[in-house]
C-alpha atoms as a PDB file:
ATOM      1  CA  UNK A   1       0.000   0.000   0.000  1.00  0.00           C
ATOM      2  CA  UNK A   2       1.488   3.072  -0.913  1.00  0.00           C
ATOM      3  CA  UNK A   3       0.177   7.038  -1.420  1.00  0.00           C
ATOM      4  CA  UNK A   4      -0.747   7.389  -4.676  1.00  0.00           C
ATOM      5  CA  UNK A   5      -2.226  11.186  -4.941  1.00  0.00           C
ATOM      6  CA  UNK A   6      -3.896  13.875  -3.024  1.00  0.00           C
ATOM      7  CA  UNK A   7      -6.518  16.080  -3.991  1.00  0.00           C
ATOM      8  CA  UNK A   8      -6.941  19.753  -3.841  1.00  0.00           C
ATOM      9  CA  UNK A   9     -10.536  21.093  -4.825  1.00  0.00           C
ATOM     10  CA  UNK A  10     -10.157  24.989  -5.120  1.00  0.00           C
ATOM     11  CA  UNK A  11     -11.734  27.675  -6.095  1.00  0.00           C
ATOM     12  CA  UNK A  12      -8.797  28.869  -7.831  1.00  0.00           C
ATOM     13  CA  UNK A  13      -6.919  26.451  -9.367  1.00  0.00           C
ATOM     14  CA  UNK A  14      -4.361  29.167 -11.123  1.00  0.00           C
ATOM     15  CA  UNK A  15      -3.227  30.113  -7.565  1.00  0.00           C
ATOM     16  CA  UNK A  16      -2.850  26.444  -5.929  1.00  0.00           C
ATOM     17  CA  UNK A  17      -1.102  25.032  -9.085  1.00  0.00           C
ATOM     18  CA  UNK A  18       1.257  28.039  -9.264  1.00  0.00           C
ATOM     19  CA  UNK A  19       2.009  27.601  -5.527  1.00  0.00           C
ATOM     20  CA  UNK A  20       3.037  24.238  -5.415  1.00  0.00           C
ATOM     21  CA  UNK A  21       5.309  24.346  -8.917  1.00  0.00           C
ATOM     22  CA  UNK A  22       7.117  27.344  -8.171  1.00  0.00           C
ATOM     23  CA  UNK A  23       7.842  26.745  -4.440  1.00  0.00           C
ATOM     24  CA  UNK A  24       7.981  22.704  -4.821  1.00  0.00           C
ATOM     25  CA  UNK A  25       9.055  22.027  -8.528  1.00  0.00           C
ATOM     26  CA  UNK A  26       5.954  20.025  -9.455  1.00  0.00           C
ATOM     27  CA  UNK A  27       5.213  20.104 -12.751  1.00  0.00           C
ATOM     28  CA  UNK A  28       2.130  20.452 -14.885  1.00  0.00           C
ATOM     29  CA  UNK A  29       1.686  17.359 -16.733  1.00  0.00           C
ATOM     30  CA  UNK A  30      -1.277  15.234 -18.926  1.00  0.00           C
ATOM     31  CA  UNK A  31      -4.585  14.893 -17.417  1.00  0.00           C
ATOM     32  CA  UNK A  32      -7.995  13.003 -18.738  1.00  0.00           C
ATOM     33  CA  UNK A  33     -10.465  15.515 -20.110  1.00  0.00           C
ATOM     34  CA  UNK A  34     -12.640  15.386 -17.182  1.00  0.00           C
ATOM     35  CA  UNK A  35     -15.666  17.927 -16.906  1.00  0.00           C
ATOM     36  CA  UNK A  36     -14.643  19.970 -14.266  1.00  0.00           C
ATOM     37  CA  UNK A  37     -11.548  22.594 -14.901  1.00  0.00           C
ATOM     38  CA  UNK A  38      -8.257  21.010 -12.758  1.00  0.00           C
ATOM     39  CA  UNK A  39      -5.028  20.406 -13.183  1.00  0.00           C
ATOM     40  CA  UNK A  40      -2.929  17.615 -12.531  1.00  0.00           C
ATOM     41  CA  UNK A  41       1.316  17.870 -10.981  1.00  0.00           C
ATOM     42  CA  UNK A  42       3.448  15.444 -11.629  1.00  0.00           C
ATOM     43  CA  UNK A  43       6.596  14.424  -9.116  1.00  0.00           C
ATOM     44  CA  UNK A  44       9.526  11.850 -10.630  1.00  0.00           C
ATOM     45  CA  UNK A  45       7.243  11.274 -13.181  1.00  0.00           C
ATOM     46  CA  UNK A  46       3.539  10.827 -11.793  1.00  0.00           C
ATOM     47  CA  UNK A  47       0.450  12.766 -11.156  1.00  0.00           C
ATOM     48  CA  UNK A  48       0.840  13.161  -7.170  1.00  0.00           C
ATOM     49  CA  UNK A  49      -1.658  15.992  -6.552  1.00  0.00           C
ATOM     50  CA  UNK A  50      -4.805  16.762  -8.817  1.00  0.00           C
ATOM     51  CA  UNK A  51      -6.316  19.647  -8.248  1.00  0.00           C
ATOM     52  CA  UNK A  52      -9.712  20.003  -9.360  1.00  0.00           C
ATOM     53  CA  UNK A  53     -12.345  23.211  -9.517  1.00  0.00           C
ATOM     54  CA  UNK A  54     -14.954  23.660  -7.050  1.00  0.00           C
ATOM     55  CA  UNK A  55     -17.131  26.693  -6.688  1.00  0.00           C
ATOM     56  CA  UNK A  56     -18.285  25.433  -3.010  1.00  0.00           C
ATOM     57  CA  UNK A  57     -16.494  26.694   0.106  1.00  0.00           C
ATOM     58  CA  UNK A  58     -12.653  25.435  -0.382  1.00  0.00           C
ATOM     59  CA  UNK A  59     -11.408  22.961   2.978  1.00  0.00           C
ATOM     60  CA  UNK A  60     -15.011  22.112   3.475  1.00  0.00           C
ATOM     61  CA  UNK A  61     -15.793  18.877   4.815  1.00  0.00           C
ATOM     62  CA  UNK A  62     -11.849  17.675   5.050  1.00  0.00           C
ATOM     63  CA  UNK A  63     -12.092  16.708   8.488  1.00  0.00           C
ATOM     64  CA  UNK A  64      -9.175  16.163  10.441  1.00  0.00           C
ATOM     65  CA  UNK A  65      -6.635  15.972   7.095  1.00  0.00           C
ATOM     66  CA  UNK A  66      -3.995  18.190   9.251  1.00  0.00           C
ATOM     67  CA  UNK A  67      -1.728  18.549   6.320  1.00  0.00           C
ATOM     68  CA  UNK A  68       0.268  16.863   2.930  1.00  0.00           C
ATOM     69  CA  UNK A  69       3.963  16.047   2.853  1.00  0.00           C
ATOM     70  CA  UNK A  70       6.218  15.465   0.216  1.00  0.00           C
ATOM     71  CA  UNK A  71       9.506  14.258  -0.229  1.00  0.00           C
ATOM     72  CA  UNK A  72      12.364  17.198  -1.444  1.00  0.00           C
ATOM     73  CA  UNK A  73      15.501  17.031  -2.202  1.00  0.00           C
ATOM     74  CA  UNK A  74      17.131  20.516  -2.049  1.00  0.00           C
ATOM     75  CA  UNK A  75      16.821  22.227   0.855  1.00  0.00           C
ATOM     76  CA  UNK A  76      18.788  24.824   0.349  1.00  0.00           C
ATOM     77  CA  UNK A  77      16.458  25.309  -2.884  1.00  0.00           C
ATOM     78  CA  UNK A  78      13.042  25.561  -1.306  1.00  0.00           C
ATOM     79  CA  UNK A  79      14.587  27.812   2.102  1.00  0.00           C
ATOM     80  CA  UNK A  80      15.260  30.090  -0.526  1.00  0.00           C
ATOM     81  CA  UNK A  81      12.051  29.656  -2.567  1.00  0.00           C
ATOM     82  CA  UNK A  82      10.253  30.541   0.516  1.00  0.00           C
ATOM     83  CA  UNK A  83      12.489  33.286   1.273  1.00  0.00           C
ATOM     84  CA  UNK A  84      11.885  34.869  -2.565  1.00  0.00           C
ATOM     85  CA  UNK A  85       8.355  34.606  -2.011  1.00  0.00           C
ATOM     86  CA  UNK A  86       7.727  36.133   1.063  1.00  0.00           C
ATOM     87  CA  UNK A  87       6.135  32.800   2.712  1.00  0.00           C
ATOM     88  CA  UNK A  88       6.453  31.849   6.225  1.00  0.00           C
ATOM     89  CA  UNK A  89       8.271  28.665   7.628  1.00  0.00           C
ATOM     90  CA  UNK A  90       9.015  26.398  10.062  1.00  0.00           C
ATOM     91  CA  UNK A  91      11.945  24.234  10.046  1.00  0.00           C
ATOM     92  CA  UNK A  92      12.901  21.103  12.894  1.00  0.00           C
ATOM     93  CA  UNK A  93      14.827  18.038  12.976  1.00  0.00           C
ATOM     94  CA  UNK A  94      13.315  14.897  13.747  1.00  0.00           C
ATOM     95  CA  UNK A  95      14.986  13.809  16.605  1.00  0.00           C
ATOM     96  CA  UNK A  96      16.883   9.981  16.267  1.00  0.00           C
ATOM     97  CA  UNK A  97      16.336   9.908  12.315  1.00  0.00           C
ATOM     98  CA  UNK A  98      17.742  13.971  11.362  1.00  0.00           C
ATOM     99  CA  UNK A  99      15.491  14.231   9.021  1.00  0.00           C
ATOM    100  CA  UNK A 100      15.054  17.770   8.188  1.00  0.00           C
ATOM    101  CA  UNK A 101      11.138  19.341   7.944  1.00  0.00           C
ATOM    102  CA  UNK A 102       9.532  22.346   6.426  1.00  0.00           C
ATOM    103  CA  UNK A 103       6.621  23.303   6.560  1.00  0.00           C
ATOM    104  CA  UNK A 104       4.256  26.306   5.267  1.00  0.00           C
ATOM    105  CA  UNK A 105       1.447  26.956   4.223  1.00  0.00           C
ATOM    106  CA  UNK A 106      -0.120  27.939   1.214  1.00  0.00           C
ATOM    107  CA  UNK A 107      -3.824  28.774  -0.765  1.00  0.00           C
ATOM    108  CA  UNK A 108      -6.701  27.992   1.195  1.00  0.00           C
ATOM    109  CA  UNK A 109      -4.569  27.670   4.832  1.00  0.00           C
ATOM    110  CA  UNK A 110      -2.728  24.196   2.968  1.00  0.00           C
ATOM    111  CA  UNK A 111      -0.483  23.278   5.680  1.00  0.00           C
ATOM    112  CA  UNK A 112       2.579  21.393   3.345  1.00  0.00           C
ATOM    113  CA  UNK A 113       5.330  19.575   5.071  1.00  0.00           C
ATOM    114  CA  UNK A 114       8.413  18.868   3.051  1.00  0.00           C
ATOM    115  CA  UNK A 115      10.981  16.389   4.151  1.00  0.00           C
ATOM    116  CA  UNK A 116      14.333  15.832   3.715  1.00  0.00           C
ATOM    117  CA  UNK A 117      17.246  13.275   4.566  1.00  0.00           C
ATOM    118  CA  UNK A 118      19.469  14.206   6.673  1.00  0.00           C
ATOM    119  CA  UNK A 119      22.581  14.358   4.200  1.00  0.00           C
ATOM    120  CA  UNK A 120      20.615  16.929   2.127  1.00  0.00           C
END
C-alpha cells in the first residue's frame, strides 16, 4: 500500500497550481479531459496531486486531514524559494532519524510539510 495522490478542490486552481510548482518544482503534466476545470502535478514522473475546480467553500468537509507532505531534495532550494516569495516557515529536525522538515502553508490555509534526509 502506498500514497498514490492527493486532492486539492479549489476555487482557484491558477493560484494552488502556481504555488506548489514554483515553491515545490511540481510540474504540470497530462490529465484526462474530465468535466470539471483542474489540473494535474506530476513528481519523478507521476500525477501526485490533482487539483480540481470547485465553486463550493474550499477545505469544506476535510475533516481532520492536518496537512500533505512530500519528499524534497534541495533544501537549500526551497529555504530560498520561501524566502523569494515572502512565505512563512518552520523548520525542525526529527529527533533519532535527522530528518530535516519544512513546513508552510499555502492557498486555502494548505499546511505542506516537506521532508528531507538528513545528508541533504
Amino acid at each position: 500500500m502506498r500514497l498514490d495522490h492527493i486532492n486539492i478542490r479549489t476555487d482557484d486552481v491558477d493560484a494552488v497550481s502556481d504555488t506548489l510548482v514554483r515553491l515545490l518544482g511540481l510540474e504540470v503534466g497530462e490529465r484526462p479531459p474530465f468535466t470539471r476545470q483542474g489540473v494535474w502535478l506530476y513528481g519523478e514522473d507521476y500525477p501526485i496531486v490533482h487539483i480540481s475546480k470547485d465553486e463550493g467553500t474550499p477545505a469544506a468537509g476535510t475533516g481532520a486531514l492536518n496537512h500533505i507532505a512530500f519528499r524534497g531534495d534541495d533544501y537549500d532550494g526551497l529555504i530560498a524559494r520561501l524566502g523569494e516569495d515572502g512565505t512563512d516557515y518552520q523548520d525542525q529536525v526529527v529527533p533519532n532519524t535527522g530528518v530535516r522538515q519544512v513546513f508552510f502553508r499555502m492557498t486555502h490555509d494548505i499546511m505542506v510539510e516537506v521532508d528531507f534526509d538528513p545528508a541533504s
